[in-house]
Protein backbone atom coordinates (compact mmCIF):
# COMPACT_ATOMS: atom_id res chain seq x y z
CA UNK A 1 -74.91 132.14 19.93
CA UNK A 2 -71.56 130.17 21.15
CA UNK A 3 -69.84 133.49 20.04
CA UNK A 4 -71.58 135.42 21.74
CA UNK A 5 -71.91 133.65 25.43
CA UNK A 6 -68.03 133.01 25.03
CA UNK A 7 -67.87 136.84 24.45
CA UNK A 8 -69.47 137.51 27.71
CA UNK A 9 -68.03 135.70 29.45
CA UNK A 10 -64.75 136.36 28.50
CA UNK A 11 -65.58 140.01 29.12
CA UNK A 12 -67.02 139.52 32.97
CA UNK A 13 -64.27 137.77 33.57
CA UNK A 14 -61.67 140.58 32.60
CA UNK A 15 -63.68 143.33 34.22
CA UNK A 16 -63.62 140.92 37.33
CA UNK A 17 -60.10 140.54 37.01
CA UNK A 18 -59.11 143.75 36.23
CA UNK A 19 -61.82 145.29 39.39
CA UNK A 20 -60.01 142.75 41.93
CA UNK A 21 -56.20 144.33 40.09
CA UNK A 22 -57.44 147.46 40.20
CA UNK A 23 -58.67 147.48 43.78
CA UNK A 24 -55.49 145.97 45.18
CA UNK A 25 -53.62 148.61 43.51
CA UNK A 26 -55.83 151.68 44.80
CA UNK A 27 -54.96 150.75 48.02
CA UNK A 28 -58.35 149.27 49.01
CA UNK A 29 -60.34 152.34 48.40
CA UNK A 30 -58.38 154.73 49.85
CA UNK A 31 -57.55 155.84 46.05
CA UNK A 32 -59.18 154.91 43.09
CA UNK A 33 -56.62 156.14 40.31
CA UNK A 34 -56.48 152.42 39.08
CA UNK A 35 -60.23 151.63 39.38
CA UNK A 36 -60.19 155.01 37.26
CA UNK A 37 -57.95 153.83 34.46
CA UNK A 38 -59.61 150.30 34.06
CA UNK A 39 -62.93 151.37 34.24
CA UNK A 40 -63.11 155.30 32.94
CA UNK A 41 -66.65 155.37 31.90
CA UNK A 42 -67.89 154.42 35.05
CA UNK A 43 -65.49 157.19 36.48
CA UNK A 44 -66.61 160.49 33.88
CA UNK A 45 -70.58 159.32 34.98
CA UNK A 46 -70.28 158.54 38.75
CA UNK A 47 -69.49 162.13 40.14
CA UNK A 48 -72.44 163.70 38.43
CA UNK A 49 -74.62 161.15 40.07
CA UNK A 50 -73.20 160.85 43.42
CA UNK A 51 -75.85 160.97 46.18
CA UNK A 52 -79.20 160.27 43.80
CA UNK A 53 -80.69 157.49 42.70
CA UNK A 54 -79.00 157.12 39.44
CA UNK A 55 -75.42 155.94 40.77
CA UNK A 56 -76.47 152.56 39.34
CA UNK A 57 -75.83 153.79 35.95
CA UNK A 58 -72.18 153.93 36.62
CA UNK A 59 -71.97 150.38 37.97
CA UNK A 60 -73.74 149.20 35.00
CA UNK A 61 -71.23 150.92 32.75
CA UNK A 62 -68.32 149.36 34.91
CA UNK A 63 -69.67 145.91 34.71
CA UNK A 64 -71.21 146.39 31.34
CA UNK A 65 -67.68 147.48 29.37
CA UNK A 66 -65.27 144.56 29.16
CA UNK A 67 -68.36 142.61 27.91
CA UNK A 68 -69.10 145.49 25.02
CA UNK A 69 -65.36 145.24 24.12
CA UNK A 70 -65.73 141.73 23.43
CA UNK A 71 -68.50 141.70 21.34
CA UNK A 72 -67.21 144.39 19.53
CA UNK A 73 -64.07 142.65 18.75
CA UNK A 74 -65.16 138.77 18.32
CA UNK A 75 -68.34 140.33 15.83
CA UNK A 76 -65.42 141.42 13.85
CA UNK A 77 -63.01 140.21 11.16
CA UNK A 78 -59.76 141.04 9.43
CA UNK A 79 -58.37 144.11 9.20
CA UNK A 80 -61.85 145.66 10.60
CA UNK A 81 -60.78 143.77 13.62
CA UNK A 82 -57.64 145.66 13.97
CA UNK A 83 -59.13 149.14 13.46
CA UNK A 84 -61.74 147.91 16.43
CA UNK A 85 -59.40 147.03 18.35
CA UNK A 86 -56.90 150.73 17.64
CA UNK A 87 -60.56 152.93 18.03
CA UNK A 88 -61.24 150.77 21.55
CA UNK A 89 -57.79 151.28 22.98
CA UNK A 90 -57.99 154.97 21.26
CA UNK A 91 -61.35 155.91 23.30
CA UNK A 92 -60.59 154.13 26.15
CA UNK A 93 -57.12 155.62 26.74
CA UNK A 94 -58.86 159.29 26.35
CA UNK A 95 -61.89 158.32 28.16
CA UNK A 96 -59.04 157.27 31.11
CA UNK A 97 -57.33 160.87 30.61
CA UNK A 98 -60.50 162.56 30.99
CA UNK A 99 -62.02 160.33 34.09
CA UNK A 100 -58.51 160.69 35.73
CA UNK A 101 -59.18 164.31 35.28
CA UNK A 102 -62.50 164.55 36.75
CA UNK A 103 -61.37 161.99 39.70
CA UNK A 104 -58.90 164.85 40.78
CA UNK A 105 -60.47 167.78 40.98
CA UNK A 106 -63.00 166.25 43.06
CA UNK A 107 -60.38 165.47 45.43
CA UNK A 108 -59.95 168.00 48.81
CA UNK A 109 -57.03 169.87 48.17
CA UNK A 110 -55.03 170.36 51.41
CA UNK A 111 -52.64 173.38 51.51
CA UNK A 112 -50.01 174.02 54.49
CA UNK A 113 -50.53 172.26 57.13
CA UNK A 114 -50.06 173.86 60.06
CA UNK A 115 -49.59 172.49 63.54
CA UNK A 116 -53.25 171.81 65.67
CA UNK A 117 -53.29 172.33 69.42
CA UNK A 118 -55.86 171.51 71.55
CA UNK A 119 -55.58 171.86 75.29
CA UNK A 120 -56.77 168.60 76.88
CA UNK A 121 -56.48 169.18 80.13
CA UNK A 122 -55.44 172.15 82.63
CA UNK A 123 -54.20 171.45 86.12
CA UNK A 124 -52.78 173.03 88.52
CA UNK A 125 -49.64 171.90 87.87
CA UNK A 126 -49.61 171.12 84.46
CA UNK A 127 -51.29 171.80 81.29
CA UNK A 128 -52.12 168.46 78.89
CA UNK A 129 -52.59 169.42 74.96
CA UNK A 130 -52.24 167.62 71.67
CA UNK A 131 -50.51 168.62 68.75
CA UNK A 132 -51.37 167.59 65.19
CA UNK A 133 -49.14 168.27 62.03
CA UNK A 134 -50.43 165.93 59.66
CA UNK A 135 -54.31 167.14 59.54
CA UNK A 136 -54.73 164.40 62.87
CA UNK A 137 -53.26 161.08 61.26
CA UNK A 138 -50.10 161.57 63.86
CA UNK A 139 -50.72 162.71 67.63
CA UNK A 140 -48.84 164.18 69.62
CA UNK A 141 -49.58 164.98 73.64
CA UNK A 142 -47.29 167.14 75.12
CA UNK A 143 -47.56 167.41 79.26
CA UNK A 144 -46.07 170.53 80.16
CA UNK A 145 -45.28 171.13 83.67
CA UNK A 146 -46.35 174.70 85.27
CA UNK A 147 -44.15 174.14 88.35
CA UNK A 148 -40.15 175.15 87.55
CA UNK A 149 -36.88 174.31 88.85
CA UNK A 150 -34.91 176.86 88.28
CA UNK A 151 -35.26 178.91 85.08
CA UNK A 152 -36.27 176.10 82.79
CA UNK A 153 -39.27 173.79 82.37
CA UNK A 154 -39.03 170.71 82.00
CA UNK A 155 -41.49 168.98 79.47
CA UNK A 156 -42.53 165.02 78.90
CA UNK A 157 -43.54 164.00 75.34
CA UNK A 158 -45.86 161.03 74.23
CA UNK A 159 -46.68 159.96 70.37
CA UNK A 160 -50.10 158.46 69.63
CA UNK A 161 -51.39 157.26 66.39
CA UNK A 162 -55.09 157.45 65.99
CA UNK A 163 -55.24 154.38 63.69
């Protein structure tokens, strides 16, 4: 029974340390290619249950692995423990591929971005618009004058981040 406590807790603990390791490195959500490769089984299962009521299945594989690994490999001796350990790292490094796989194709795929412009505001004077070449991370609003002095226009630029 010692074994086996010590084995879960030794395995919460990693998946816990490896979430909090794996969620700095993803960038705080805004990728999850390390959440991916530390927890892959939760990553093949959660995009065929996205939006229905069986997403919990893939958090209970995420929390529910390191502890599995443990018990796997403490409930083992000698050289069995060895070929445990190879045939975990084995079918979790393939699982990893194949969830790393899944992860992106279920990412948008941008192609060329070309520039947006959106008039904001016509005036008599002047016309206000905003150009975006970055699909709208990086503003850009462009006054241009109607009225001329001469033969050429002249034109006043302002950058604005949306963040």
């Amino acid at each position: 029974m010692k074994r086996f406590l010590l084995a879960i807790g030794a395995g919460v603990l990693l998946a816990t340390i490896l979430f909090l390791i794996g969620a700095l490195y993803s960038g705080g959500g805004h990728s999850l290619t390390a959440i991916t490769v530390f927890f892959p089984y939760s990553g093949l299962v959660a995009p065929s249950l996205k939006d229905t009521r069986w997403e919990i299945i893939a958090m209970i594989l995420m929390v529910a692995q390191f502890p599995v690994y443990a018990l796997l490999v403490v409930y083992t001796k000698g050289l069995r423990r060895n070929i445990v350990l190879t045939i975990i790292s084995i079918l979790h490094t393939v699982a990893a591929v194949i969830a790393l796989q899944v992860y992106e194709s279920s990412q948008p795929r941008y192609g060329l971005l070309l520039p947006v412009v959106a008039i904001q505001a016509l005036e008599a004077d002047a016309v206000e618009c905003w150009l975006s070449w970055d699909a709208g991370l990086q503003v850009e609003w462009i006054r241009a004058p109607l009225k001329r002095s001469g033969s050429v226009a002249s034109y006043g630029r302002r950058t604005q981040s949306n963040f």
